[in-house]
Protein backbone atom coordinates (compact mmCIF):
# COMPACT_ATOMS: atom_id res chain seq x y z
CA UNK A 1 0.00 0.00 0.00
CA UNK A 2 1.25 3.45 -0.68
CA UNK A 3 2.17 6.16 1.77
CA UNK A 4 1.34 9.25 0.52
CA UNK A 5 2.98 10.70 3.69
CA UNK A 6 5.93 9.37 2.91
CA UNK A 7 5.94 10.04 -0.46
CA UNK A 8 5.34 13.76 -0.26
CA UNK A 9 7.94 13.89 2.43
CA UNK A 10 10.25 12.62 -0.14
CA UNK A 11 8.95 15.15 -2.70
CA UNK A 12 10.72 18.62 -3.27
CA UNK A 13 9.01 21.75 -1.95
CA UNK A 14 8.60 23.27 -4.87
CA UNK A 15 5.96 19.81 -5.43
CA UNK A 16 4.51 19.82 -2.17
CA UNK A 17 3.07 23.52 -1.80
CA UNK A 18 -0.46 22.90 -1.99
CA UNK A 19 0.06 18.87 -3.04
CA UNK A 20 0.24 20.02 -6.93
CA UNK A 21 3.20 19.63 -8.90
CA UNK A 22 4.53 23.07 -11.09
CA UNK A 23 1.82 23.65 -14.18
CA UNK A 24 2.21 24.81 -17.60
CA UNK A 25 -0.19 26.20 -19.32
CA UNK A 26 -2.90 23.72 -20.21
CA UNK A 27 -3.94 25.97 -22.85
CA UNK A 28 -4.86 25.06 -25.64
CA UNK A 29 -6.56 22.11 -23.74
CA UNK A 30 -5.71 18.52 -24.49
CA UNK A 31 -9.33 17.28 -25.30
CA UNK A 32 -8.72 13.00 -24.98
CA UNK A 33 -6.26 10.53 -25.22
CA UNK A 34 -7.09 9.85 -29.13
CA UNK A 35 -4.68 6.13 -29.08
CA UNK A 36 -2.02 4.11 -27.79
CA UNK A 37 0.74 3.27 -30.12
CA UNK A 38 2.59 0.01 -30.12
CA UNK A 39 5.45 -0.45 -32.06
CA UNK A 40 5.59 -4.19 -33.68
CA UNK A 41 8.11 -5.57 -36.07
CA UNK A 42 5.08 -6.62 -38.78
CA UNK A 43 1.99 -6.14 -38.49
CA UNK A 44 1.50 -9.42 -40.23
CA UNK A 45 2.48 -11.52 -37.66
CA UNK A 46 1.47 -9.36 -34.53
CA UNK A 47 -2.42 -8.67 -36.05
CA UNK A 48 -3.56 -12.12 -35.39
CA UNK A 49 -2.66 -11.79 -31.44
CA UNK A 50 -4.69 -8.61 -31.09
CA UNK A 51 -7.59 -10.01 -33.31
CA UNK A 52 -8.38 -12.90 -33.50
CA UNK A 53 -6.85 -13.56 -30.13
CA UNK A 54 -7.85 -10.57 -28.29
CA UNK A 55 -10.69 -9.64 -30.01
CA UNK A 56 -9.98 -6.32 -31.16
CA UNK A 57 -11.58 -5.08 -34.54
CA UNK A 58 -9.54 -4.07 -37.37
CA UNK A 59 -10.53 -0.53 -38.59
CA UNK A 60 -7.76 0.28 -41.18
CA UNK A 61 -4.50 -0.40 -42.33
CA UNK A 62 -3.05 2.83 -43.50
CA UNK A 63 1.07 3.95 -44.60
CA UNK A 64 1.92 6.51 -43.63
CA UNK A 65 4.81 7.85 -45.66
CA UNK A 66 5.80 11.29 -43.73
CA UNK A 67 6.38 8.99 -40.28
CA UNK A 68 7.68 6.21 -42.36
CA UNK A 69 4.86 3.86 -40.72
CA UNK A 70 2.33 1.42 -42.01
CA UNK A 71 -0.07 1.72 -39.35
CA UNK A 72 -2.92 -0.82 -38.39
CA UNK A 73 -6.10 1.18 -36.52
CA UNK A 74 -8.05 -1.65 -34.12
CA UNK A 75 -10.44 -0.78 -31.91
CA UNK A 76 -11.76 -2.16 -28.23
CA UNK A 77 -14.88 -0.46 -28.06
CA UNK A 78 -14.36 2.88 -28.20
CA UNK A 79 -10.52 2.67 -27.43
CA UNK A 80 -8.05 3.15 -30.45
CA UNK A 81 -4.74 1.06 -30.93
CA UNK A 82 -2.84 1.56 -33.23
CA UNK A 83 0.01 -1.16 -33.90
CA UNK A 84 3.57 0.72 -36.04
CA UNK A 85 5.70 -1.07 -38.17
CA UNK A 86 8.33 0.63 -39.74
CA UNK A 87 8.26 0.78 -43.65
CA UNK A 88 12.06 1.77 -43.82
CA UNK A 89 15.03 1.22 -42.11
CA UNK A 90 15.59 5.34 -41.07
CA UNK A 91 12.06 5.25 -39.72
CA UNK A 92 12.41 6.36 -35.95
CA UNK A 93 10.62 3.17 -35.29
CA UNK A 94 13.17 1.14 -36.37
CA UNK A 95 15.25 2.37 -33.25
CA UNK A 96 13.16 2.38 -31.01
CA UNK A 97 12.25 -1.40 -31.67
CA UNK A 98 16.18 -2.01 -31.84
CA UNK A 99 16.87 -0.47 -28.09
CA UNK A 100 13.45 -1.82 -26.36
CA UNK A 101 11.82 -3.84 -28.35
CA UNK A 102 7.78 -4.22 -29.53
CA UNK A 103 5.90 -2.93 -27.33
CA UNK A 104 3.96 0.80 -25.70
CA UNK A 105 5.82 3.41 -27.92
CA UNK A 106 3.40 7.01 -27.38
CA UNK A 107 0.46 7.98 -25.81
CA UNK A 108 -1.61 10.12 -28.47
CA UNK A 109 -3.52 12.84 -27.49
CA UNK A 110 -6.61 14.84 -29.22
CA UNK A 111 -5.75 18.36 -29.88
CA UNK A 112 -8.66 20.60 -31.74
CA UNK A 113 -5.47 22.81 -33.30
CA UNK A 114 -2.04 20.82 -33.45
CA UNK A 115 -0.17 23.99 -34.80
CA UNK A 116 -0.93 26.23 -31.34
CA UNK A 117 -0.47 23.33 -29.16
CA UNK A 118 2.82 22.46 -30.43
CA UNK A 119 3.81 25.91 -29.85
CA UNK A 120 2.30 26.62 -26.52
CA UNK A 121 4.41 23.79 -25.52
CA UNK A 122 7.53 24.76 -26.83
CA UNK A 123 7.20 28.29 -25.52
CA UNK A 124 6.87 26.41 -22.16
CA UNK A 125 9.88 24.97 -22.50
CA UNK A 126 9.09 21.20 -23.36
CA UNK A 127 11.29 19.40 -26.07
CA UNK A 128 9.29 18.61 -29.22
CA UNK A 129 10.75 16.56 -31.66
CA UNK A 130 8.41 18.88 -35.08
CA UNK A 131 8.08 22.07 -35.67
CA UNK A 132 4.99 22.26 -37.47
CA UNK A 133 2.55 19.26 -37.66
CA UNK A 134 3.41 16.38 -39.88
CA UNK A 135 0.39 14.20 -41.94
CA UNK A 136 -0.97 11.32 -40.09
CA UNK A 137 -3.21 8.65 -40.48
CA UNK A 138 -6.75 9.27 -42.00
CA UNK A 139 -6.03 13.32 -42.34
CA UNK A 140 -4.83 13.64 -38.74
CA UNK A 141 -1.95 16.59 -38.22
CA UNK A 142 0.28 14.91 -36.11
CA UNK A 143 3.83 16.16 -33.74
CA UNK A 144 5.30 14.69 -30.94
CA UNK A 145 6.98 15.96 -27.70
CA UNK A 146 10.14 14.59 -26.56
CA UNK A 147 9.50 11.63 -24.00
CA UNK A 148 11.99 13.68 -21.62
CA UNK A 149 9.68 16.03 -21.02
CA UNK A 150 7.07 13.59 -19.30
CA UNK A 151 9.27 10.60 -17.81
CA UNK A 152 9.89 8.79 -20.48
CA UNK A 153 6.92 8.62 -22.68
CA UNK A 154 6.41 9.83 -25.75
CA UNK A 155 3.19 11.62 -26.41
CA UNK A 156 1.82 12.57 -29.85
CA UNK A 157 -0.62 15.28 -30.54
CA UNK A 158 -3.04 14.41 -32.79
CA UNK A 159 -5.57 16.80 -34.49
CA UNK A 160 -8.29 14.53 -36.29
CA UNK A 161 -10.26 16.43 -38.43
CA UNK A 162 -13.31 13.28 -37.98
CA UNK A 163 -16.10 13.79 -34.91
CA UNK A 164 -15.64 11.31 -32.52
CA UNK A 165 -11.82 10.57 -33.14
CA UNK A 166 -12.59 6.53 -33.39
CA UNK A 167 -14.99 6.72 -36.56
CA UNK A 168 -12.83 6.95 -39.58
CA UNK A 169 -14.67 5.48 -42.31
């Protein structure tokens, strides 16, 4: 069982005034977490496991040639994965898999504008790894921030130009 007692103790002050860690500005707001990425050798072979063993539905199988990805969209209800396979060997995929392996590579998150997020960030101070937003999957601007800036996990921010975020047909 955790202590929180202890566990503030341990904190810095700077965290403990008020129990609330430093915040940026939240604006503009991150709306949902629009999918969770998992990086997979093929999507061949890892498809069936997440199918037809896990019952997940397949929405899509997309490339997507500015990432250097061939992505496959499944869904769990109302829950988007998406497994990544890298379609060249520069892709940044390709390293990643090399260092740790298939598995969780970003947490995605629904933007409404991509563009001022990216730069509300940045002015913040928080590593991106674009500029300006790249094209994603199914007309989605996409960027990513650096996984420094939240301990180690990459996060994408996705703007999807479709309602609901999960219904792209």
């Amino acid at each position: 069982m955790l202590r929180l007692g202890r566990a503030f103790a341990s904190m810095p002050a700077r965290l403990t005034k008020n129990h609330e860690p430093p915040r940026m500005s939240s604006e503009p707001p991150i709306e949902a977490l629009h999918h969770i990425g998992i990086a997979v050798r093929s999507i061949a072979e890892a498809l069936p496991r997440w199918t037809e063993g896990f019952g997940l539905v397949l929405q899509s199988l997309d490339d997507v040639p500015d990432e250097k990805v061939r992505v496959a969209v499944l869904m769990a209800g109302t829950t988007r994965i998406e497994l990544i396979e890298p379609m060249s060997p520069d892709s940044p995929v390709v390293a990643f898999l090399d260092k740790r392996g298939p598995g969780i590579h970003h947490l995605a998150f629904k933007v409404a504008d991509c563009q001022r997020k990216l730069d509300a960030l940045a002015a913040a101070g928080a590593p991106t790894l674009n500029k300006v937003p790249n094209r994603g999957a199914h007309g989605c601007k996409v960027a990513f921030v650096h996984p420094k800036h939240l301990g180690g996990v990459l996060a994408e921010l996705v703007e999807d130009p479709h309602h609901e975020g999960h219904d792209h047909e």
